[in-house]
Protein backbone atom coordinates (compact mmCIF):
# COMPACT_ATOMS: atom_id res chain seq x y z
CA UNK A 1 49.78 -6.22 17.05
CA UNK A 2 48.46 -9.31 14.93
CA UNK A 3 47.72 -9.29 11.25
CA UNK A 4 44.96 -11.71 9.56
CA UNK A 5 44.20 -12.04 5.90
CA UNK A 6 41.58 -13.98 4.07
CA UNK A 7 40.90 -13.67 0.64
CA UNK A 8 38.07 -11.40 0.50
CA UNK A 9 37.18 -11.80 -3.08
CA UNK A 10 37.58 -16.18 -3.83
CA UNK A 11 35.53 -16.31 -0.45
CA UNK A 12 32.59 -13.96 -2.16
CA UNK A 13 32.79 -16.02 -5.79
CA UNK A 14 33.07 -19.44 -4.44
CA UNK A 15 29.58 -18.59 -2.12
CA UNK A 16 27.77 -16.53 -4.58
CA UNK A 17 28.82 -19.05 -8.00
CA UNK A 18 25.88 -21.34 -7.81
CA UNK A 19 23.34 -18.44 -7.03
CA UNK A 20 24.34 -16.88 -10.37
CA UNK A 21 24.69 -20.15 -12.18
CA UNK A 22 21.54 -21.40 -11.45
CA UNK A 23 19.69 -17.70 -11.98
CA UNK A 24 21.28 -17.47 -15.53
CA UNK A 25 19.59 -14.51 -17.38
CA UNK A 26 16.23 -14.46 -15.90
CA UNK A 27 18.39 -12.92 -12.80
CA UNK A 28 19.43 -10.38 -14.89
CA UNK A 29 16.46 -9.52 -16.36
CA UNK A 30 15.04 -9.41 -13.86
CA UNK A 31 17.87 -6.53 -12.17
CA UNK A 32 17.54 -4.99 -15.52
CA UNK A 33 13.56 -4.40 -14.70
CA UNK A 34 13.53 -3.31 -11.75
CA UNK A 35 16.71 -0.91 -12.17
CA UNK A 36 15.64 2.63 -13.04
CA UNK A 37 16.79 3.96 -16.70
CA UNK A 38 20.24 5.63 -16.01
CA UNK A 39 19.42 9.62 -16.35
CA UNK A 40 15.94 9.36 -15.25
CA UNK A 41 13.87 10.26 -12.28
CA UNK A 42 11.82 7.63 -10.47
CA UNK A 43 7.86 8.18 -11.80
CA UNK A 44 5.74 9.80 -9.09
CA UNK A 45 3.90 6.60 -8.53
CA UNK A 46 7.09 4.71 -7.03
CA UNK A 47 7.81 7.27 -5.68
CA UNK A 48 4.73 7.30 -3.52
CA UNK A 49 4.59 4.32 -3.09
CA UNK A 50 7.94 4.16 -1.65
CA UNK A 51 7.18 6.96 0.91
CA UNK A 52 4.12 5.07 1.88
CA UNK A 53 6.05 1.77 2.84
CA UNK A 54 8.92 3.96 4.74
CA UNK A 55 5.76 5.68 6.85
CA UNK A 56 4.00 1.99 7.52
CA UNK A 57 7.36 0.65 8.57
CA UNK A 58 8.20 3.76 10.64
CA UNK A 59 4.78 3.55 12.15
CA UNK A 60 5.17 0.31 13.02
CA UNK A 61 8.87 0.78 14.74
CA UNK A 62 7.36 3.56 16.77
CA UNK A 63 4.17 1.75 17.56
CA UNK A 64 2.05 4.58 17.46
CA UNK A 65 -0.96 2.25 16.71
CA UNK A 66 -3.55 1.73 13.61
CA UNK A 67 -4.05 4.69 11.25
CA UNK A 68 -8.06 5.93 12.48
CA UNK A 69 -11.07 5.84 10.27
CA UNK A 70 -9.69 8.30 7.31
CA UNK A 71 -13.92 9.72 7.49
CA UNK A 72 -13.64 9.73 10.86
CA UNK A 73 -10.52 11.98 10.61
CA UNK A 74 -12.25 14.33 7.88
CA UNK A 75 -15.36 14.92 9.66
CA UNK A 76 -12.81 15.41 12.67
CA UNK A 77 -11.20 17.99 11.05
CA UNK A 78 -14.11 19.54 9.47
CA UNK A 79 -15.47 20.14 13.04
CA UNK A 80 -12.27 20.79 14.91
CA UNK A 81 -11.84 23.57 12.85
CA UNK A 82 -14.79 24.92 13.26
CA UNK A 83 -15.35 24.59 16.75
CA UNK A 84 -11.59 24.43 18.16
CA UNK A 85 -9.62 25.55 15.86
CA UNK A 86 -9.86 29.67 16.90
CA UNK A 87 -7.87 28.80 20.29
CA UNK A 88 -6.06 25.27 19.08
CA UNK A 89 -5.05 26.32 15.68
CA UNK A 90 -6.17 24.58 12.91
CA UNK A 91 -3.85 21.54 13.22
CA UNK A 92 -4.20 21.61 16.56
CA UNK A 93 -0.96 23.08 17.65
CA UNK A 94 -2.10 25.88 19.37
CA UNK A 95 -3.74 29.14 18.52
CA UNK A 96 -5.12 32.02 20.42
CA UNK A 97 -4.45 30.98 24.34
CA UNK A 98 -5.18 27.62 23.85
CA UNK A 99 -2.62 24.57 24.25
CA UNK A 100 -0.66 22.80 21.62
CA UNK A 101 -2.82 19.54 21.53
CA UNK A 102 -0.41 17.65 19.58
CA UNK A 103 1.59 17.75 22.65
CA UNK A 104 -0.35 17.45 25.32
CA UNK A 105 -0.40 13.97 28.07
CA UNK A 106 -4.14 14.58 28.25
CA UNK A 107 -4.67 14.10 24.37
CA UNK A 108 -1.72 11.46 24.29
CA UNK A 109 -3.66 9.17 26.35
CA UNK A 110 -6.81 9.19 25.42
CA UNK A 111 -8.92 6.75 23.96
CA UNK A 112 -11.54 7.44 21.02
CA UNK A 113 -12.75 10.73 23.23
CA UNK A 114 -12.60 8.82 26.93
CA UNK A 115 -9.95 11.66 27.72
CA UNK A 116 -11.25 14.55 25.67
CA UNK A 117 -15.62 14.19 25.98
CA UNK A 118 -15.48 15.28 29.49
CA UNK A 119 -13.28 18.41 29.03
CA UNK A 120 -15.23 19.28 25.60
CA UNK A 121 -18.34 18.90 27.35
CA UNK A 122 -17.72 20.61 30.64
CA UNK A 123 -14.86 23.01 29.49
CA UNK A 124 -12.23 24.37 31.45
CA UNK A 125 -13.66 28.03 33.09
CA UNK A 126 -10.46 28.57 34.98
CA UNK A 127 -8.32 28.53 31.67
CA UNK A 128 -10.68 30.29 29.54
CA UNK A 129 -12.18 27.31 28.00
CA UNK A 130 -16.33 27.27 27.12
CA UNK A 131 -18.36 24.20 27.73
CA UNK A 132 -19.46 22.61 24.09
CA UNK A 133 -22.58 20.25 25.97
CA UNK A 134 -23.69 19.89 22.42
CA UNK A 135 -21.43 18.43 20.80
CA UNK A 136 -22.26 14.64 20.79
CA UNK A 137 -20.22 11.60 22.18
CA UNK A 138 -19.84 10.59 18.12
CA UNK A 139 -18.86 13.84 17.25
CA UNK A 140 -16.30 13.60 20.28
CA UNK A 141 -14.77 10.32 18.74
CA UNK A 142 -14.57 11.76 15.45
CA UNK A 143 -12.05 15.22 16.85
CA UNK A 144 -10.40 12.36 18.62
CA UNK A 145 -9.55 10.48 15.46
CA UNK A 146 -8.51 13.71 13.63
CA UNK A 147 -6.25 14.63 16.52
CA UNK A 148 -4.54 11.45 17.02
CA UNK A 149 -3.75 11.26 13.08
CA UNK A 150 -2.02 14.81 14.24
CA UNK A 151 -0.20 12.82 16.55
CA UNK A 152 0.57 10.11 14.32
CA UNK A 153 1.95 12.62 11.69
CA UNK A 154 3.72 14.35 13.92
CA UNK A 155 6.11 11.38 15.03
CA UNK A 156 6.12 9.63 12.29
CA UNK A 157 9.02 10.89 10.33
CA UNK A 158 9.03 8.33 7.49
CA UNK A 159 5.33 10.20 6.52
CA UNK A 160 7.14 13.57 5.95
CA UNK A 161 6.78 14.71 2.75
CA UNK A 162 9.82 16.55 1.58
CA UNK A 163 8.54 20.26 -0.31
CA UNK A 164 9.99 22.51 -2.96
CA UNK A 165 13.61 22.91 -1.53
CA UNK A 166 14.85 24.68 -4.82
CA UNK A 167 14.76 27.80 -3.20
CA UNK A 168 17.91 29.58 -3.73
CA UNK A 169 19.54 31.99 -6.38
CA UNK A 170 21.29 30.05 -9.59
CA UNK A 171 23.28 32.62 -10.64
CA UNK A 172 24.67 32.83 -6.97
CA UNK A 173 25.00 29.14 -6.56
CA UNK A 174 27.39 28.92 -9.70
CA UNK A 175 29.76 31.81 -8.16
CA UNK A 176 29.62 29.44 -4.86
CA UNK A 177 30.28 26.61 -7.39
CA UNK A 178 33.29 27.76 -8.87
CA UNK A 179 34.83 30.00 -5.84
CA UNK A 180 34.51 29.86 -2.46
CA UNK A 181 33.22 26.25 -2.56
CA UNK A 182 36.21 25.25 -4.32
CA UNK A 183 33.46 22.55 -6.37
CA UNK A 184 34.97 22.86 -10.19
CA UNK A 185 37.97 22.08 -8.68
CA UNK A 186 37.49 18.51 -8.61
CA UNK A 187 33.63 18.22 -10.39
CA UNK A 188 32.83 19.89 -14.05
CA UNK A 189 29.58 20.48 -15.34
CA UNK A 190 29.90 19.42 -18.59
CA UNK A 191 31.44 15.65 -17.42
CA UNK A 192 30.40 14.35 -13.99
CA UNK A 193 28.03 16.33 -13.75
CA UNK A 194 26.81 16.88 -16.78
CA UNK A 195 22.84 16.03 -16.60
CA UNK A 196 22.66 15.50 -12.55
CA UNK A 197 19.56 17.13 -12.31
CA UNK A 198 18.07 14.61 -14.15
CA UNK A 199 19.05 11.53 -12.51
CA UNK A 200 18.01 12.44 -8.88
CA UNK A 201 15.30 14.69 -7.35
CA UNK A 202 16.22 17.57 -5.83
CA UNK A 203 16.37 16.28 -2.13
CA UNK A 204 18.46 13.76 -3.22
CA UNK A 205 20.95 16.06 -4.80
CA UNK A 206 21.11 18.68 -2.10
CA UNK A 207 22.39 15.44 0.55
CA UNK A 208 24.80 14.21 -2.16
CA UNK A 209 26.48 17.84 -1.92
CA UNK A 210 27.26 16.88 1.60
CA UNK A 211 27.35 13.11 1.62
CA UNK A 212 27.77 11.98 -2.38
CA UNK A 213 26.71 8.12 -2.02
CA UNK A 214 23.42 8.04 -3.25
CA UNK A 215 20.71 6.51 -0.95
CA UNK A 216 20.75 2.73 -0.99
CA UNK A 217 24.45 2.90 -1.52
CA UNK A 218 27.54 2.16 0.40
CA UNK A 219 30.96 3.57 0.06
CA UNK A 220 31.91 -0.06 -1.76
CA UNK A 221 29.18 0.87 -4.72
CA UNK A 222 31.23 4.00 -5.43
CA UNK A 223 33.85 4.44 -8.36
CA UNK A 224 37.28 3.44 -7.44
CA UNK A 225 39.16 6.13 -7.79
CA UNK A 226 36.19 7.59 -5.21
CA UNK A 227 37.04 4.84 -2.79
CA UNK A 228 38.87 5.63 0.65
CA UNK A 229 42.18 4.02 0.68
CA UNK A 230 45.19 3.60 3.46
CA UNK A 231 48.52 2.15 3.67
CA UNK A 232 49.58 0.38 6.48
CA UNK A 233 53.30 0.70 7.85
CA UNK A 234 54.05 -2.58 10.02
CA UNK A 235 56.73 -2.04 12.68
CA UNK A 236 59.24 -4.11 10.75
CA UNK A 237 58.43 -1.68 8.11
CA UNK A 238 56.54 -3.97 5.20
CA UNK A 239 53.51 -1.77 3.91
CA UNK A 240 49.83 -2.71 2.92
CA UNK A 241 47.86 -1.05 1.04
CA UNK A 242 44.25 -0.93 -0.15
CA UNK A 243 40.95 -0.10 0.34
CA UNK A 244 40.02 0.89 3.41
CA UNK A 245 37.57 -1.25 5.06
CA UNK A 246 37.17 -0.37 8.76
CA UNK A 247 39.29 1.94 11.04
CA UNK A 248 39.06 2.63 14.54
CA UNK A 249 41.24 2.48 17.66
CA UNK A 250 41.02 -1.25 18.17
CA UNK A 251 41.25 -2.47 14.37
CA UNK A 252 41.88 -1.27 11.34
CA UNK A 253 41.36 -3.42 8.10
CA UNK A 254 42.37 -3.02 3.62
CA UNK A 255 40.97 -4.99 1.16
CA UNK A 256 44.26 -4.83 -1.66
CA UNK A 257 44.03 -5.17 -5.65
CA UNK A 258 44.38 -9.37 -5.33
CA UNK A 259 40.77 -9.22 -3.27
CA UNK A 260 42.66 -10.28 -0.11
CA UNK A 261 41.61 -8.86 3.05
CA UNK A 262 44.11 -7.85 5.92
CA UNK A 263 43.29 -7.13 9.35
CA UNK A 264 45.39 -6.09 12.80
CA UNK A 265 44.42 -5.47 16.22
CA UNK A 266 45.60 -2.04 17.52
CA UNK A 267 46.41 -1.47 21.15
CA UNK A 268 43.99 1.56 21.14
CA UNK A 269 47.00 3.74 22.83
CA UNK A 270 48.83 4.01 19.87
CA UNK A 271 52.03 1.50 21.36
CA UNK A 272 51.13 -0.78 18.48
CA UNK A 273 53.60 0.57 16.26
CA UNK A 274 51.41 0.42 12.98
CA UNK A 275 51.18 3.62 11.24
CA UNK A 276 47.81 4.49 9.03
CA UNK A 277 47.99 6.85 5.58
CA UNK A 278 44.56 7.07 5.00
CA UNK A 279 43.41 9.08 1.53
CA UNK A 280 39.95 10.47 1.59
CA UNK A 281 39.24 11.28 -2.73
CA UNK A 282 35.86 12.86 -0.94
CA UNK A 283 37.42 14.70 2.48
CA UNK A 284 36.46 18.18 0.63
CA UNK A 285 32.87 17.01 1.07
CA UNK A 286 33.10 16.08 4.61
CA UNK A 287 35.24 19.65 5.37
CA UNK A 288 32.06 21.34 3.25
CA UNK A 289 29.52 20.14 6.09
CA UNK A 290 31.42 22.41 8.21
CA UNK A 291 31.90 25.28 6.34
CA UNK A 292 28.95 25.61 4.04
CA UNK A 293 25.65 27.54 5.22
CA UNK A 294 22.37 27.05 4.28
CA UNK A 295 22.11 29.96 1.95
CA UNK A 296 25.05 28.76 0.01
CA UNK A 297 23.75 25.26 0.26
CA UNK A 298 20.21 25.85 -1.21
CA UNK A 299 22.08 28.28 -3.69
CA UNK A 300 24.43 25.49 -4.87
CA UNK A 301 21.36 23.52 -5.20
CA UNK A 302 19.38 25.83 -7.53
CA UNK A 303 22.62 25.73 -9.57
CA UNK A 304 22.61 22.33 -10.35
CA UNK A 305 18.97 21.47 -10.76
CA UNK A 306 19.57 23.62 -14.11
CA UNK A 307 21.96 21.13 -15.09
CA UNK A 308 19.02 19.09 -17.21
């Protein structure tokens, strides 16, 4: 068992210093811009445009390939529908007898219709499937551009576009909120919480029930009083205490009130001899994810998003 320290918080000053010294108050104008007005929502418009990067970059990490021609994928559709849609399902994810096309190799691999025009044009008898000889190579490559924006939709899960999730019963939420979910015992409507609907959408507030940091957050951002902490029993019996800044078998590291950060390397068979008190201020959220249901949850929900 070995103990560093380094002081955390001079090391942080003395490397950010010039930074703010130089940026003066254009740097925090600037912040001051581009941070949303406490109690607000984000306007639509960022909104969307924030879900449109998060799908371009998703798109990218899964390299499903260029968006198609967005005409190409309408008229597509239009005729998909039309002419495929009875058996495929309108989105093409299956219908009456016919395959889920989203999901199929043949569809998968195909290139502008190289994969698809023979099968549309000769059918498949043996599997119920009429020849379509009329429809034309260009109409071919347009139902292949509509079906692999299915596909494209499909996996890319930074393009999902989260619906009305405000589904459960107020009235039941609140009797959730001040019983069995044991909420008012630490959270009050009229402080903390006093106006949460207001400063995060609805999605947002149903995954701070279960994990309160808000997105873009860490667990350092938070209040301290919200903060984990732990004490830190040596064997010769001196104690540390702090914030808690990592724990696991091998090392286990607080940050205490000077800034200075200590560190020790564990055994990982418990012979070290340290012992860890680690307090939690949020552990009633992390026992919630395994207690609460999803009626409850989307009931707890409706109950706050009348907190305006």
């Amino acid at each position: 068992m070995k103990r560093t320290k380094h002081n955390f918080r001079a090391a942080v000053l003395l490397c950010c210093s010039a930074a703010v010294l130089s940026a003066g108050q254009t740097t925090n104008a600037a912040a001051q811009a581009q941070s949303p007005s406490p109690g607000t929502k984000p306007a639509t418009e960022a909104k969307q445009a924030q879900g449109n990067v998060r799908a371009e970059r998703m798109a990218k990490f899964l390299a499903i390939g260029e968006a198609p021609d967005p005409a190409a994928v309408q008229r597509g559709k239009q005729l998909f529908t039309a002419t495929c849609g009875f058996c495929h399902g309108a989105t093409a994810t299956g219908g009456e007898g016919g395959p889920n096309l989203v999901r199929s190799i043949l569809v998968l691999h195909d290139n502008n219709g190289s994969n698809i025009g023979p099968v549309v044009h000769g059918g498949r008898p043996g599997k119920g499937m009429p020849a379509f000889p009329s429809i034309t190579d260009a109409q071919i490559s347009d139902i292949a551009a509509y079906l692999k924006s299915r596909i494209q939709a499909a996996a890319n899960r930074g393009a999902y576009e989260i619906q009305n999730i405000v589904t459960g019963n107020a009235e039941a939420g609140k009797t959730y909120f001040d019983g069995a979910g044991k909420c008012s015992t630490c959270h009050s409507t009229t402080g903390d919480l006093a106006g949460v609907a207001k400063k995060y959408e609805p999605d947002v507030l149903q995954s701070l029930i279960l994990y309160p940091i808000a997105p873009g957050k860490s667990e350092e951002d938070l209040p301290e009083k919200a903060r984990e902490t732990a004490t830190v029993t040596e064997p010769n019996g001196q104690k540390v205490s702090g914030f808690l800044m990592h724990l696991d078998d091998f090392n286990v590291a607080v940050q205490d009130s000077s800034g200075t950060y200590h560190s020790w390397e564990r055994q990982g068979n418990g012979d070290d001899g340290l012992k860890v008190d680690v307090r939690n201020p949020l552990q009633a959220h992390v026992d919630l994810v395994k207690t609460i249901n999803d009626t409850d949850l989307h009931n707890v929900l409706a109950y706050l998003e009348t907190l305006k």
